[in-house]
C-alpha atoms as a PDB file:
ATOM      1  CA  UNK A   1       0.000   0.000   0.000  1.00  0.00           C
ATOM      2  CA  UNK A   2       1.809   3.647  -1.379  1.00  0.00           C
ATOM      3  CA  UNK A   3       1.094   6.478   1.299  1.00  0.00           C
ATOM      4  CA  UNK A   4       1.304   9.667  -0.082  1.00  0.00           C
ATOM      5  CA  UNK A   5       2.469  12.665   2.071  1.00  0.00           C
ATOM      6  CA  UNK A   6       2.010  16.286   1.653  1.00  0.00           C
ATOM      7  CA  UNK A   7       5.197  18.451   0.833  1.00  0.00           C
ATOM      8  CA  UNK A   8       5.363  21.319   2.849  1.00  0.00           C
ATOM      9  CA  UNK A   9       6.134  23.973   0.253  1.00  0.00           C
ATOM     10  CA  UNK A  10       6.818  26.844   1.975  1.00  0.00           C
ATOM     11  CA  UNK A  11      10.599  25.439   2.840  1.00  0.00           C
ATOM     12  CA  UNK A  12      12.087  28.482   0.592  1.00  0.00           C
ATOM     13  CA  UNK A  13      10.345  31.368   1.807  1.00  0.00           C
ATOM     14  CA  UNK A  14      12.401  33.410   3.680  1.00  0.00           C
ATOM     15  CA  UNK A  15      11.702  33.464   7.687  1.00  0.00           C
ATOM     16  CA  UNK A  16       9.321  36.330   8.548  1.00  0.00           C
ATOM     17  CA  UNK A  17       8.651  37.699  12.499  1.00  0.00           C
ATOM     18  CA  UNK A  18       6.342  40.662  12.954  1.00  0.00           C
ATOM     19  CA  UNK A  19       6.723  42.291   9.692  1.00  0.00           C
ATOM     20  CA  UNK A  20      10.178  41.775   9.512  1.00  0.00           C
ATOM     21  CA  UNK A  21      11.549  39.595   6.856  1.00  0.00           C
ATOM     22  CA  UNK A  22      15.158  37.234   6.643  1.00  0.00           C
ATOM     23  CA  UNK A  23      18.210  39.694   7.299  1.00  0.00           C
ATOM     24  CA  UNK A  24      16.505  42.234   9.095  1.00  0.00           C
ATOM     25  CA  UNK A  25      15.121  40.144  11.370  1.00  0.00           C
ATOM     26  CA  UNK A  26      18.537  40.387  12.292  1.00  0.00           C
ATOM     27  CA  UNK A  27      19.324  44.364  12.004  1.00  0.00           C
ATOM     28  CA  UNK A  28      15.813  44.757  14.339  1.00  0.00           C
ATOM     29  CA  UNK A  29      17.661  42.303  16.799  1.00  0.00           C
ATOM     30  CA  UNK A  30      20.991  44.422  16.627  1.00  0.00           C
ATOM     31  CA  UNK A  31      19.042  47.633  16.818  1.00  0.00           C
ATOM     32  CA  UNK A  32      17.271  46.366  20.034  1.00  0.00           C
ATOM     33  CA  UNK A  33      20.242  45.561  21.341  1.00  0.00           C
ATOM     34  CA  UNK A  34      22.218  48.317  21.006  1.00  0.00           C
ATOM     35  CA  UNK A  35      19.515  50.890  22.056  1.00  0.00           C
ATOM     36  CA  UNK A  36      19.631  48.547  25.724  1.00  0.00           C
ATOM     37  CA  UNK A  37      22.834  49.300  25.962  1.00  0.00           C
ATOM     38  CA  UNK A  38      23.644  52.697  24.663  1.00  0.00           C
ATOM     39  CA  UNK A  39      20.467  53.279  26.987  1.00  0.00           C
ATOM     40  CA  UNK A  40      21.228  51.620  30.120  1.00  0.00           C
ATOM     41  CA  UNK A  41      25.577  53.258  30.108  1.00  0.00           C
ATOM     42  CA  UNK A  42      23.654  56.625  29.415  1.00  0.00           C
ATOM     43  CA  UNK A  43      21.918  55.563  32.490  1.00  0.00           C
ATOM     44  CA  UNK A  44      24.472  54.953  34.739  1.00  0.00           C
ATOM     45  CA  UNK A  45      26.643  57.581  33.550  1.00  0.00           C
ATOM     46  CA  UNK A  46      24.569  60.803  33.137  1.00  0.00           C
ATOM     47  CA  UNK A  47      21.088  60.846  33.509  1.00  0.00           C
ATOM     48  CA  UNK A  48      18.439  58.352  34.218  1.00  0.00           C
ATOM     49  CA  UNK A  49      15.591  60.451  31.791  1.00  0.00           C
ATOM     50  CA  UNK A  50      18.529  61.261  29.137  1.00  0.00           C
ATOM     51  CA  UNK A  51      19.198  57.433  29.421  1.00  0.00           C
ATOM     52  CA  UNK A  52      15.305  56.486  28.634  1.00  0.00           C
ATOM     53  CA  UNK A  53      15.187  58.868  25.439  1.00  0.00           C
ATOM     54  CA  UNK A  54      18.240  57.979  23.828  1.00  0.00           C
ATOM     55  CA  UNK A  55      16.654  54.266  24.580  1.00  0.00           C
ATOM     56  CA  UNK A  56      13.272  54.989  23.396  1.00  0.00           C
ATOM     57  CA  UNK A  57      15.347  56.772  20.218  1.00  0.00           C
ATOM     58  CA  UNK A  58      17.747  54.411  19.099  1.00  0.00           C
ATOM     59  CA  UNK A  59      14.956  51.409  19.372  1.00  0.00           C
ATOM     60  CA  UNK A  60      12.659  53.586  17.247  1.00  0.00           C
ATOM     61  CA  UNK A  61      14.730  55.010  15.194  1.00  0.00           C
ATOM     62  CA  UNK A  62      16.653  51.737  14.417  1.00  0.00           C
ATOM     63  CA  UNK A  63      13.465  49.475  13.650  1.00  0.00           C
ATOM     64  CA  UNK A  64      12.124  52.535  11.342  1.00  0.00           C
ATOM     65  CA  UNK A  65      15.291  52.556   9.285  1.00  0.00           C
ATOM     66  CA  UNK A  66      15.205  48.481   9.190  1.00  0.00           C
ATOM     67  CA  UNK A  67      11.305  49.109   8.073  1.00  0.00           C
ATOM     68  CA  UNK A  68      12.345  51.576   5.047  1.00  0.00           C
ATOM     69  CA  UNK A  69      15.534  49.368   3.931  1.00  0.00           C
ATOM     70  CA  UNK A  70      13.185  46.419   3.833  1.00  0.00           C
ATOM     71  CA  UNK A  71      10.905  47.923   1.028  1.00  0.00           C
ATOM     72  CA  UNK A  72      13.588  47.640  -1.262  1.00  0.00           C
ATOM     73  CA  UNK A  73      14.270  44.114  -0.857  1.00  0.00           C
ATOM     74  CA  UNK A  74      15.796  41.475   0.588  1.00  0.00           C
ATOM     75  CA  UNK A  75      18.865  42.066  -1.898  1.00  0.00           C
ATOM     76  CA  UNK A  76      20.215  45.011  -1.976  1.00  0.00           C
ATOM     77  CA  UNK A  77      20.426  46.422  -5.717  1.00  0.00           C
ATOM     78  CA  UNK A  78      22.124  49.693  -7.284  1.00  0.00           C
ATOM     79  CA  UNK A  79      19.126  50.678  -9.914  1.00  0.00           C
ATOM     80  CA  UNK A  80      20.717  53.336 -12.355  1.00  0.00           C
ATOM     81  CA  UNK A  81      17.900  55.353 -14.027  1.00  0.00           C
ATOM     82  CA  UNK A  82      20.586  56.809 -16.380  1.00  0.00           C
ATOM     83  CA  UNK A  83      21.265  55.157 -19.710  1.00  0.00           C
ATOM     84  CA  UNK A  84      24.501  53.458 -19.974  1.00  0.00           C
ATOM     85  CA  UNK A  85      26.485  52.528 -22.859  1.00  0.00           C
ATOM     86  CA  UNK A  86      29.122  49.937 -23.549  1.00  0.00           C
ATOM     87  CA  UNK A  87      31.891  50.408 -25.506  1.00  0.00           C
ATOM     88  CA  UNK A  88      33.854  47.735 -27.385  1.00  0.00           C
ATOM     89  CA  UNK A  89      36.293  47.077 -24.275  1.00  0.00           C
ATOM     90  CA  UNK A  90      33.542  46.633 -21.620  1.00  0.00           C
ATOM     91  CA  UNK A  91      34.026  50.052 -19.753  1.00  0.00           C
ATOM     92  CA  UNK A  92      30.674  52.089 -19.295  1.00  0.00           C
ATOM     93  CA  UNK A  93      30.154  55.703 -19.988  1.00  0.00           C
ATOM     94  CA  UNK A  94      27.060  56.496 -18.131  1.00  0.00           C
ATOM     95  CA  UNK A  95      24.713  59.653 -20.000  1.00  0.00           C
END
């Protein structure tokens, strides 16, 4: 008797976790991170209210710029909008 299974399909999809896709799963991660601890030395060192806002800003800051790098892709691409023209040795003159 032949049992068939079903193939999960989804095995190349790259891992997404609230809204955040593959890499910058990652950068929101490091960005968390590194607003703890710029946070908690501006704590301990100068001010506990200065330490909360430069918390509350690098967090927010850093997941906003992960948000807006994420539109373009998983890939990061250079996208001339300028015409470009080969010559017969391969170097490009860009108009």
């Amino acid at each position: 008797m032949i049992r068939k299974y079903a193939i999960y399909k989804g095995l190349q999809k790259p891992l997404i976790f609230k809204g955040f896709k593959g890499k910058f799963i990652y950068w929101g991660i490091g960005f968390l991170l590194a607003g703890l601890i710029l946070g908690a030395l501006t704590m301990s060192l100068v001010n506990m209210w200065l330490g909360a806002v430069v918390l509350i800003g690098t967090v927010t800051g850093g997941l906003l710029y992960t948000a807006t790098r994420q539109k373009g892709g998983l890939h990061a691409k250079s996208r001339n909008r300028s015409i470009l023209i080969l010559n017969h040795y391969g170097a490009k003159n860009i108009v």
